[in-house]
PDB file of N, CA and C in Angstrom:
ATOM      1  N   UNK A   1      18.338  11.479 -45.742  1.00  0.00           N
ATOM      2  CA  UNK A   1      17.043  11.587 -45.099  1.00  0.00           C
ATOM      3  C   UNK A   1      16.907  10.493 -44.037  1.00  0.00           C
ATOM      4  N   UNK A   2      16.297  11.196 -43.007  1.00  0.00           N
ATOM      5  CA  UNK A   2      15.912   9.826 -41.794  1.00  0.00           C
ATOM      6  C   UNK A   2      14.687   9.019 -42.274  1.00  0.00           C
ATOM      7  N   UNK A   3      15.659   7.070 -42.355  1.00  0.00           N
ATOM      8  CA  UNK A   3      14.240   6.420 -42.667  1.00  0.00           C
ATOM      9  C   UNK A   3      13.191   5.595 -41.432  1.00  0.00           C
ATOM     10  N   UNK A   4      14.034   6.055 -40.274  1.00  0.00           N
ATOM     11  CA  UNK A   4      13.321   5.781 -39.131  1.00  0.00           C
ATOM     12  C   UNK A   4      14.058   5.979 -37.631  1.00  0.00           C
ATOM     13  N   UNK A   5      13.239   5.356 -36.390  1.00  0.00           N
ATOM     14  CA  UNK A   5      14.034   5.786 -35.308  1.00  0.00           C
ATOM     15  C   UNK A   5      13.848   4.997 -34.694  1.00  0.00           C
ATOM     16  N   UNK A   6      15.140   4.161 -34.047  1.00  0.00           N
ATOM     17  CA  UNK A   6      14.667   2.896 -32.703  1.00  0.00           C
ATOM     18  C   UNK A   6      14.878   3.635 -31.534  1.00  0.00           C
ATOM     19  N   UNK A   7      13.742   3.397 -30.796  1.00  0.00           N
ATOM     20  CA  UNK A   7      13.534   4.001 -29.125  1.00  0.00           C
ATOM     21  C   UNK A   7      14.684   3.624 -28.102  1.00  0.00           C
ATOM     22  N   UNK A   8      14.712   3.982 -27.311  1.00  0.00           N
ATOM     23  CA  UNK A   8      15.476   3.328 -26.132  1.00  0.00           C
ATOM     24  C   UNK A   8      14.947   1.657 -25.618  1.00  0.00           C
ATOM     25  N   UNK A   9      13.736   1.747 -25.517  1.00  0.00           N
ATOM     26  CA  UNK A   9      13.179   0.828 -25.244  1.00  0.00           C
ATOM     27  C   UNK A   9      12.538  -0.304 -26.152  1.00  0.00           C
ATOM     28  N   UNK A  10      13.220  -0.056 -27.365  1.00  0.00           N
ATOM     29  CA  UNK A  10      13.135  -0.775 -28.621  1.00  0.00           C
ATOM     30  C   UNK A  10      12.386  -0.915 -29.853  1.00  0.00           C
ATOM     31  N   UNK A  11      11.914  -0.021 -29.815  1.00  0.00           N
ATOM     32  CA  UNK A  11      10.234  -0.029 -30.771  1.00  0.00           C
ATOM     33  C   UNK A  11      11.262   0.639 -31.466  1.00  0.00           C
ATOM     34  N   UNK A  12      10.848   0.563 -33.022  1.00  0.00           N
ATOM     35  CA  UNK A  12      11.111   0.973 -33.858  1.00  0.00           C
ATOM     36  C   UNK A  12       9.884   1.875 -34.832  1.00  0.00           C
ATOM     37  N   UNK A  13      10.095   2.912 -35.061  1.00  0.00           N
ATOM     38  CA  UNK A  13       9.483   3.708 -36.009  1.00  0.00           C
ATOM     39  C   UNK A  13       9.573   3.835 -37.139  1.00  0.00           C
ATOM     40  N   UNK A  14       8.686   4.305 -37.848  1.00  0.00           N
ATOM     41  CA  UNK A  14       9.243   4.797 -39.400  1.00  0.00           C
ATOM     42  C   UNK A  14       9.183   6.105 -39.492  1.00  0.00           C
ATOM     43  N   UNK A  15       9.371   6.946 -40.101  1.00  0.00           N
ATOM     44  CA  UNK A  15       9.929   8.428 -40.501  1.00  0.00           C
ATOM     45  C   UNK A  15       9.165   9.156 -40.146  1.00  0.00           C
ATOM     46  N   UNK A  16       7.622   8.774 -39.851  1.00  0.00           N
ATOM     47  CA  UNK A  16       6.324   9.621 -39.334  1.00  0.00           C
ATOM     48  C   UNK A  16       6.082   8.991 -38.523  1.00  0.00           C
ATOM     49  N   UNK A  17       6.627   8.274 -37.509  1.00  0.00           N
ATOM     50  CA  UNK A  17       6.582   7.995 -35.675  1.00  0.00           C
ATOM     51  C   UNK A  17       5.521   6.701 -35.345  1.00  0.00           C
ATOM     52  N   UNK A  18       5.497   5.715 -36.655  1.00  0.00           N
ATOM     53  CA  UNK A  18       4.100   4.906 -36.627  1.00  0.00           C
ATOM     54  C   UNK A  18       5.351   4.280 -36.420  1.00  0.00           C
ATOM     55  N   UNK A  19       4.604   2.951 -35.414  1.00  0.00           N
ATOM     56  CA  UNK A  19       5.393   1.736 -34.886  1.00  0.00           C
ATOM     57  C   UNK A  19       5.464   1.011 -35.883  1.00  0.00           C
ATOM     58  N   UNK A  20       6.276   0.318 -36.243  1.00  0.00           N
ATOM     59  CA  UNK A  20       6.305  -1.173 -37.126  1.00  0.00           C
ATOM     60  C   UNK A  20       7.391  -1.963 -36.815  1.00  0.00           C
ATOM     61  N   UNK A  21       7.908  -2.136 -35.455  1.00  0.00           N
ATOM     62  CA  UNK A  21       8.625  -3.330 -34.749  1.00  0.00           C
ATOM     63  C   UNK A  21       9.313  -2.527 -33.598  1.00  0.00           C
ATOM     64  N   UNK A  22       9.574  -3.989 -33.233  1.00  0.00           N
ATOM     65  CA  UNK A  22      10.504  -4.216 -31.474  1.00  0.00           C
ATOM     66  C   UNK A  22      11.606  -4.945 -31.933  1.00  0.00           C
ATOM     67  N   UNK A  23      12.818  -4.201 -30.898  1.00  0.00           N
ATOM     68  CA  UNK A  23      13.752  -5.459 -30.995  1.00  0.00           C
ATOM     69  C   UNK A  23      13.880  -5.088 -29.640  1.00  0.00           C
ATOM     70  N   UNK A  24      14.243  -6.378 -28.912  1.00  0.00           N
ATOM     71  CA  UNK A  24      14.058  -7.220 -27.423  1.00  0.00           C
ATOM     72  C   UNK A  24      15.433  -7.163 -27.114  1.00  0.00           C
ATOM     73  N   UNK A  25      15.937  -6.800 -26.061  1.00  0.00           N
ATOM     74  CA  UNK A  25      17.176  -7.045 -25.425  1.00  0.00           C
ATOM     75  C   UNK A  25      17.777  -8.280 -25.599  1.00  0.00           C
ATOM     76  N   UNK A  26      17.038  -9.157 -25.759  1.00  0.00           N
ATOM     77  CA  UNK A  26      17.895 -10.832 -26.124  1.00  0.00           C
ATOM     78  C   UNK A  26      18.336 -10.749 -27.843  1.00  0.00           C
ATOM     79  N   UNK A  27      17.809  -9.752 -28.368  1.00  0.00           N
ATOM     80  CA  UNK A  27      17.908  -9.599 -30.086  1.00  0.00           C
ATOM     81  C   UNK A  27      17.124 -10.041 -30.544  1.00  0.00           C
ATOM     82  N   UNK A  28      15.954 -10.959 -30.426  1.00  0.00           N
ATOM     83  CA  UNK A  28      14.860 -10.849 -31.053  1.00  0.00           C
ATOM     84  C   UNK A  28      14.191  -9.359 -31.912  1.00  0.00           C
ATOM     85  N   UNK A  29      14.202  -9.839 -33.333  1.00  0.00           N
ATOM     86  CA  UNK A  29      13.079  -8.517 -33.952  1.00  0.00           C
ATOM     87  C   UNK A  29      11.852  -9.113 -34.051  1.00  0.00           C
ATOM     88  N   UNK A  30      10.802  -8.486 -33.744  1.00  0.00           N
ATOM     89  CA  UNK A  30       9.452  -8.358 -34.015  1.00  0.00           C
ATOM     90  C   UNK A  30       8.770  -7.538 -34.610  1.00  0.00           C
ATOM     91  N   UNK A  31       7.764  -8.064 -35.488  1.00  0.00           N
ATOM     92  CA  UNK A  31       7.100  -6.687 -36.135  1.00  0.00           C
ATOM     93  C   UNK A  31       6.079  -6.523 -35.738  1.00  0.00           C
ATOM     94  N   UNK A  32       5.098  -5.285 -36.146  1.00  0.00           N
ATOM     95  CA  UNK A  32       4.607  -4.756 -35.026  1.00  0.00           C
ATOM     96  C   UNK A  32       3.270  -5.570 -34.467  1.00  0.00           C
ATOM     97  N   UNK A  33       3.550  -6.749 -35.138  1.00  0.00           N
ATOM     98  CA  UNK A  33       2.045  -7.630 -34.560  1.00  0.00           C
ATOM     99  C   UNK A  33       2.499  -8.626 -33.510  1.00  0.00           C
ATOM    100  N   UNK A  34       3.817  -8.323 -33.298  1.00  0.00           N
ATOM    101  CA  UNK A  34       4.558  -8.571 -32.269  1.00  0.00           C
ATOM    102  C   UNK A  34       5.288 -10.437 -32.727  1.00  0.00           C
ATOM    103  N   UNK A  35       4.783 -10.868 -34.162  1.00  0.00           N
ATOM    104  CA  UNK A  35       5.448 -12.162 -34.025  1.00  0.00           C
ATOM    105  C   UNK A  35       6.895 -11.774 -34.495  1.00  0.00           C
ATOM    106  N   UNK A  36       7.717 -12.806 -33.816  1.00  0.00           N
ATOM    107  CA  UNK A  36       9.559 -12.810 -34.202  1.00  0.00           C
ATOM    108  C   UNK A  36       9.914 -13.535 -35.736  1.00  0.00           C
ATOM    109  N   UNK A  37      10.720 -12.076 -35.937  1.00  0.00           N
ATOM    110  CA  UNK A  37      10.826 -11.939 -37.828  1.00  0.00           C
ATOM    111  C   UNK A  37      12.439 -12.364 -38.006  1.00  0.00           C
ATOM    112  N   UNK A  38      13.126 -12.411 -36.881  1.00  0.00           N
ATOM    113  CA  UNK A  38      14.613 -12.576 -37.024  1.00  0.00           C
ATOM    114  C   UNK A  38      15.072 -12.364 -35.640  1.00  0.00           C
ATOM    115  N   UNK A  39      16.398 -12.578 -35.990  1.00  0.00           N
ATOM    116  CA  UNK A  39      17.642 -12.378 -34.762  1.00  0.00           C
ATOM    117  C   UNK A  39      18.555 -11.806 -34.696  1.00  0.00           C
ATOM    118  N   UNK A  40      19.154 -11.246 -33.891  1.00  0.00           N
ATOM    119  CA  UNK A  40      20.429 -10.386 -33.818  1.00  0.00           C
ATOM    120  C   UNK A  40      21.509 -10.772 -32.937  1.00  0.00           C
ATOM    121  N   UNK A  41      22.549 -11.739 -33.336  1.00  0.00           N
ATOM    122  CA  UNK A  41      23.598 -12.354 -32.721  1.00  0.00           C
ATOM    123  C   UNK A  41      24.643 -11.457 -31.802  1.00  0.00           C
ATOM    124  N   UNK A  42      25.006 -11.531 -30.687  1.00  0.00           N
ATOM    125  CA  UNK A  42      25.965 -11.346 -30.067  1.00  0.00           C
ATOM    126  C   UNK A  42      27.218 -10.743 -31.074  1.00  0.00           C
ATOM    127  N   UNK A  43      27.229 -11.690 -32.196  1.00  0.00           N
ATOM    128  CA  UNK A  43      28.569 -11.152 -32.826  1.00  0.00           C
ATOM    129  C   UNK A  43      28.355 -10.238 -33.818  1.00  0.00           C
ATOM    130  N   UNK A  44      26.810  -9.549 -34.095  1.00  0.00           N
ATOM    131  CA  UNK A  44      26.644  -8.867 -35.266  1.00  0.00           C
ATOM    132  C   UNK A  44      25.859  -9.849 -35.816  1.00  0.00           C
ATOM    133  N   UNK A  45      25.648 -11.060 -36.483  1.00  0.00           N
ATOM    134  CA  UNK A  45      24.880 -11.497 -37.415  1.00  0.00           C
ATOM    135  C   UNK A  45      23.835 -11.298 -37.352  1.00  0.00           C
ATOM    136  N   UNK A  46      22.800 -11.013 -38.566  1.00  0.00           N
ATOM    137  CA  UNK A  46      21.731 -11.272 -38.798  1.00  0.00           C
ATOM    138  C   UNK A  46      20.984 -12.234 -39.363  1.00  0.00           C
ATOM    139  N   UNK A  47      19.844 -12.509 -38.487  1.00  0.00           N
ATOM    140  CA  UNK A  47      19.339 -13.766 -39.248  1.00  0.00           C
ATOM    141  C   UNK A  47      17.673 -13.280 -38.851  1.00  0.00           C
ATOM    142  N   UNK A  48      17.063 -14.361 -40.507  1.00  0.00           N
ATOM    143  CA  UNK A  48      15.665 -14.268 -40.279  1.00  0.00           C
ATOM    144  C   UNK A  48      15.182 -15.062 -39.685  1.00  0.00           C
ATOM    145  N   UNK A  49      13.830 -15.233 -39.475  1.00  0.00           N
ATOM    146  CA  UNK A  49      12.798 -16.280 -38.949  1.00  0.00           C
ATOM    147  C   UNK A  49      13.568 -17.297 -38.909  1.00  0.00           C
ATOM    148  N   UNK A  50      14.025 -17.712 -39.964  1.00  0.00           N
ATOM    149  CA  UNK A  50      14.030 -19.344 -40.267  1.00  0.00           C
ATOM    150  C   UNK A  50      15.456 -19.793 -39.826  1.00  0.00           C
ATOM    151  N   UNK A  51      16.588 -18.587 -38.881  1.00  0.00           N
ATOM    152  CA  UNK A  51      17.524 -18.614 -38.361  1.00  0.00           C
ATOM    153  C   UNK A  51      18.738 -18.687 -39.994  1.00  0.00           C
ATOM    154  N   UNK A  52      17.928 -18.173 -40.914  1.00  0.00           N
ATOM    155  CA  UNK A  52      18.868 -17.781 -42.097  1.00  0.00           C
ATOM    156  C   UNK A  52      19.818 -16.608 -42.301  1.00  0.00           C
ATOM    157  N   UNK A  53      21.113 -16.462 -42.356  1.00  0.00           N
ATOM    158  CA  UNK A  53      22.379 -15.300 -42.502  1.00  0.00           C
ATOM    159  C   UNK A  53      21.714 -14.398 -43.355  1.00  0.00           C
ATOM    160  N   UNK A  54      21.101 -13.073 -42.846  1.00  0.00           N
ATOM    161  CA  UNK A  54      21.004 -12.559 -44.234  1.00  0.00           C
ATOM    162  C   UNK A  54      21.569 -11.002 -43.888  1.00  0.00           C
ATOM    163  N   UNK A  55      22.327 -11.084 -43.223  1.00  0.00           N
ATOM    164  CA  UNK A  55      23.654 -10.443 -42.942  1.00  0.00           C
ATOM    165  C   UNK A  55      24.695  -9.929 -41.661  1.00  0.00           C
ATOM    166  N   UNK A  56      25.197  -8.538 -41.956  1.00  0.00           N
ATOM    167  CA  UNK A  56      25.902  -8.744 -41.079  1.00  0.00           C
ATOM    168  C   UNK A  56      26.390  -7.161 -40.490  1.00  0.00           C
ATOM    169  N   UNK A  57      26.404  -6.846 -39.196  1.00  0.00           N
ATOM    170  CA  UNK A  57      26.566  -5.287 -38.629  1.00  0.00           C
ATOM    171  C   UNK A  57      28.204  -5.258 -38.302  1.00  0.00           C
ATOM    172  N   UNK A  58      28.940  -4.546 -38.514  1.00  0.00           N
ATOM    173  CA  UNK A  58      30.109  -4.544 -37.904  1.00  0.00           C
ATOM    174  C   UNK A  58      30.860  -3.682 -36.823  1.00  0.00           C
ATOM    175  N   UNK A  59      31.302  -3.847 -35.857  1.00  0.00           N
ATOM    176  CA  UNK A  59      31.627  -3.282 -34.319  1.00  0.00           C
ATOM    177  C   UNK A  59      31.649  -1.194 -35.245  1.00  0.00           C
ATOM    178  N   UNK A  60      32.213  -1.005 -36.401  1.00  0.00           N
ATOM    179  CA  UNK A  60      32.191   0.045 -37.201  1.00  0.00           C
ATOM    180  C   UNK A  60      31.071   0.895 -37.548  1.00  0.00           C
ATOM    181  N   UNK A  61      30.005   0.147 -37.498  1.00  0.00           N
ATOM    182  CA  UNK A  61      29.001   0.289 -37.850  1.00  0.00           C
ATOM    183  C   UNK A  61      28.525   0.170 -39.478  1.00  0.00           C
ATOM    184  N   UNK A  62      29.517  -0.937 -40.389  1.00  0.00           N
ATOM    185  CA  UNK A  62      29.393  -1.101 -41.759  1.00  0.00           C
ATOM    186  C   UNK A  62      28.387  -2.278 -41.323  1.00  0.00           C
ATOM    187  N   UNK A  63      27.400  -2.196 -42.142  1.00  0.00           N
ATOM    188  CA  UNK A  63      26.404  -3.074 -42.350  1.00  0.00           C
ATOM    189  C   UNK A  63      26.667  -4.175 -43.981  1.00  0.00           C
ATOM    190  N   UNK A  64      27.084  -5.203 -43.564  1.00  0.00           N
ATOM    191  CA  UNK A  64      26.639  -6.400 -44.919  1.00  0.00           C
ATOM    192  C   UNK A  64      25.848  -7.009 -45.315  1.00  0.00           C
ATOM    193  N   UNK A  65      25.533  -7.767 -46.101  1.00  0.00           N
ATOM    194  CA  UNK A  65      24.317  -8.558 -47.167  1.00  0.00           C
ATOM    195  C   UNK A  65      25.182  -9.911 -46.513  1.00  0.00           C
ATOM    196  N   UNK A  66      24.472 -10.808 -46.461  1.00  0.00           N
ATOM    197  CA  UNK A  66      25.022 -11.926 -46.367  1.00  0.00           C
ATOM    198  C   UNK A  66      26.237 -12.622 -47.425  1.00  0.00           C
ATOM    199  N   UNK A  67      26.600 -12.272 -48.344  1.00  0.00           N
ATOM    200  CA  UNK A  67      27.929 -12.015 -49.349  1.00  0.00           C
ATOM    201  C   UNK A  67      29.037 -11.020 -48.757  1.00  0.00           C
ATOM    202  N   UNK A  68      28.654 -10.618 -47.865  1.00  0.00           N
ATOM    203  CA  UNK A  68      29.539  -9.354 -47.376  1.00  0.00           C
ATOM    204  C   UNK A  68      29.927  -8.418 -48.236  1.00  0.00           C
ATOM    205  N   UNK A  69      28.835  -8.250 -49.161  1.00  0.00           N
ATOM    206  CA  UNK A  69      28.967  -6.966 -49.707  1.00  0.00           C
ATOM    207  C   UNK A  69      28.609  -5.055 -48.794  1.00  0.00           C
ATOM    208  N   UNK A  70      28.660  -4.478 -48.729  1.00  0.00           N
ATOM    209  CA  UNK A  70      28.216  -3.673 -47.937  1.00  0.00           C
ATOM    210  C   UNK A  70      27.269  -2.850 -48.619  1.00  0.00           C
ATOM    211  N   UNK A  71      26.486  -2.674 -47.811  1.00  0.00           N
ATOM    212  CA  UNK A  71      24.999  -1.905 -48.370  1.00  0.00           C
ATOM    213  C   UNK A  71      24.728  -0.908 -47.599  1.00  0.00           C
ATOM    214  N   UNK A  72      25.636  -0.290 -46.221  1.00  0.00           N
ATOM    215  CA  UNK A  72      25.084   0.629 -45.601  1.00  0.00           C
ATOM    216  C   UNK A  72      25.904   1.182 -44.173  1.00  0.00           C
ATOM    217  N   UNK A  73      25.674   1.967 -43.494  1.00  0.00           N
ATOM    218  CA  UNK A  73      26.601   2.486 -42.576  1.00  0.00           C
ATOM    219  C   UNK A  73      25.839   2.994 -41.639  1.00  0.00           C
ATOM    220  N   UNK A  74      25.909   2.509 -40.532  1.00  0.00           N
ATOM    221  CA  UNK A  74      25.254   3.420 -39.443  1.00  0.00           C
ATOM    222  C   UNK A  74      26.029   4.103 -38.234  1.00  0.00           C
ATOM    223  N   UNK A  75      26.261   5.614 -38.748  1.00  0.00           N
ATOM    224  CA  UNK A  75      27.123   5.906 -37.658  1.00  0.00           C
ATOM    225  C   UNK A  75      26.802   6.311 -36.429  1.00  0.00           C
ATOM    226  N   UNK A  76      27.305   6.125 -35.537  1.00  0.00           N
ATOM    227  CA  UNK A  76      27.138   6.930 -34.160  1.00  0.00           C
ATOM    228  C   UNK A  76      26.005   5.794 -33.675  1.00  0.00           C
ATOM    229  N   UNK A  77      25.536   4.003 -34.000  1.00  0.00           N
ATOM    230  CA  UNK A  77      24.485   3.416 -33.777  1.00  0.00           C
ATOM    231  C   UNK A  77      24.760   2.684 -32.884  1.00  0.00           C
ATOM    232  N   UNK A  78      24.032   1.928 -31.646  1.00  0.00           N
ATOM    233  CA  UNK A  78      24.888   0.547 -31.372  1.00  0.00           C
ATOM    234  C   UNK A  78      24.121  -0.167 -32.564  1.00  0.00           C
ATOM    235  N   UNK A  79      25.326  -1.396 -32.234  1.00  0.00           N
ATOM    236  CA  UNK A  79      25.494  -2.223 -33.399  1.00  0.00           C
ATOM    237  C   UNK A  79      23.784  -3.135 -33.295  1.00  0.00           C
ATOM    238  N   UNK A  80      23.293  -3.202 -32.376  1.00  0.00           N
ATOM    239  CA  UNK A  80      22.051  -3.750 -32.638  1.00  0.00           C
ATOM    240  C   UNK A  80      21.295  -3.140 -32.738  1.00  0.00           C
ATOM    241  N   UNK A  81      21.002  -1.928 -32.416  1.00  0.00           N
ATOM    242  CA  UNK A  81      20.045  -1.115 -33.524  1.00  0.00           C
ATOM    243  C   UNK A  81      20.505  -0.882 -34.934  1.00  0.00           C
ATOM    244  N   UNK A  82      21.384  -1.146 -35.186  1.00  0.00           N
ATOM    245  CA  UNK A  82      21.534  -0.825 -36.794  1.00  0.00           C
ATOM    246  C   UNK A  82      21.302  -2.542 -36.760  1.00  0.00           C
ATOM    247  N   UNK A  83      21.235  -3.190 -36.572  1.00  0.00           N
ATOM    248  CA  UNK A  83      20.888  -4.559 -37.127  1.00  0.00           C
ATOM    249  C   UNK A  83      19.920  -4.623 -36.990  1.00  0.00           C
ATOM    250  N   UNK A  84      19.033  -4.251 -36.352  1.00  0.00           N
ATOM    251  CA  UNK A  84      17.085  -3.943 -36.354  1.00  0.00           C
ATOM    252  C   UNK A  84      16.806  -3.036 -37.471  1.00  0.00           C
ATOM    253  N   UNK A  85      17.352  -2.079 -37.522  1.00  0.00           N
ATOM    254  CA  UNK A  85      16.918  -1.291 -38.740  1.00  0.00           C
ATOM    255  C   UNK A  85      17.273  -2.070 -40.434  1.00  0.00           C
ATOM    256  N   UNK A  86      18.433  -2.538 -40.332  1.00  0.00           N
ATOM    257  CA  UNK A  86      18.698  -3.557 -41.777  1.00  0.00           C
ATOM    258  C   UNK A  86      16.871  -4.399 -41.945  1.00  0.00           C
ATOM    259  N   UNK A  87      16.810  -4.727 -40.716  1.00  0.00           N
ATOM    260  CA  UNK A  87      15.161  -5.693 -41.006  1.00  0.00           C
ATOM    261  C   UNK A  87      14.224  -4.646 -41.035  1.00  0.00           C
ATOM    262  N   UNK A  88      13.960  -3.632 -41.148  1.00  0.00           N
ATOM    263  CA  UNK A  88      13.059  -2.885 -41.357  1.00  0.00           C
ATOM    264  C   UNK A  88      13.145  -1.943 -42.170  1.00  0.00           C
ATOM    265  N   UNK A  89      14.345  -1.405 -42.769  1.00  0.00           N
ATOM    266  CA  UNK A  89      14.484  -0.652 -43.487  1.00  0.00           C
ATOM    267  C   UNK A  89      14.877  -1.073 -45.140  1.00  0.00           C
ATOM    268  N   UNK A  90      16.086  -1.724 -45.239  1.00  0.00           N
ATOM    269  CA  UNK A  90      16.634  -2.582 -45.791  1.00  0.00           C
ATOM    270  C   UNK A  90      15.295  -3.196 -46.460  1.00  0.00           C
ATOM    271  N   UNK A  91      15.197  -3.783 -45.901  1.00  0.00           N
ATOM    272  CA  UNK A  91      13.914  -5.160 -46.446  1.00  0.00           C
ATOM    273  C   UNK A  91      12.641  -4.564 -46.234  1.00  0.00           C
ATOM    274  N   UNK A  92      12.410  -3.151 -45.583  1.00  0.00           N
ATOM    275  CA  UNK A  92      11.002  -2.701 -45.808  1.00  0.00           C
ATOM    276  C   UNK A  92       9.755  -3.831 -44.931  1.00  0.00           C
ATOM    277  N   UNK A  93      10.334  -4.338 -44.082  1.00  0.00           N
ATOM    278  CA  UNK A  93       9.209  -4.749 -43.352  1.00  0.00           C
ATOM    279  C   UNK A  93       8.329  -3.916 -42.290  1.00  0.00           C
ATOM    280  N   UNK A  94       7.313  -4.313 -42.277  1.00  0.00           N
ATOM    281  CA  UNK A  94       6.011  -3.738 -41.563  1.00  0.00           C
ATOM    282  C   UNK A  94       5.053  -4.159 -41.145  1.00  0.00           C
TER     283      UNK A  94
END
């Protein structure tokens, strides 16, 4: 089942088309009250607010937990929209 959709222009949706974040061309995520909830590194990493690892996207599109366990797959994604969606889906933020 689809648990959401990132725009071209970065907004992110949930499954019934209500906004609940941005992610910014520099990789900034925001949620939808627009303050910055995390980051999205050049190399794949993810990190929250507090610039904490809490995981990781791979050029594959395998998504990790900060253990590098894998929790998920996004195919056919770029790699930074599937690292926006880990913060919103994953972790259910809104």
């Amino acid at each position: 089942s689809t648990l959401g959709y990132i725009k071209r222009d970065g907004t992110v949706q949930n499954s019934s088309y209500s906004t609940i974040g941005y992610i910014k061309s520099d990789g900034t995520v925001q949620n939808s009250s627009y303050s910055t909830i995390g980051y999205i590194k050049s190399d794949g990493t993810i990190q929250d607010g507090s610039y904490s690892t809490i995981g990781y996207i791979k050029n594959d599109g395998t998504i990790q937990n900060s253990s590098y366990s894998t929790i998920g797959y996004a195919k056919d994604v770029d790699q930074n929209e599937a690292a926006a969606a880990v913060f919103f889906f994953f972790f259910r933020l809104n």
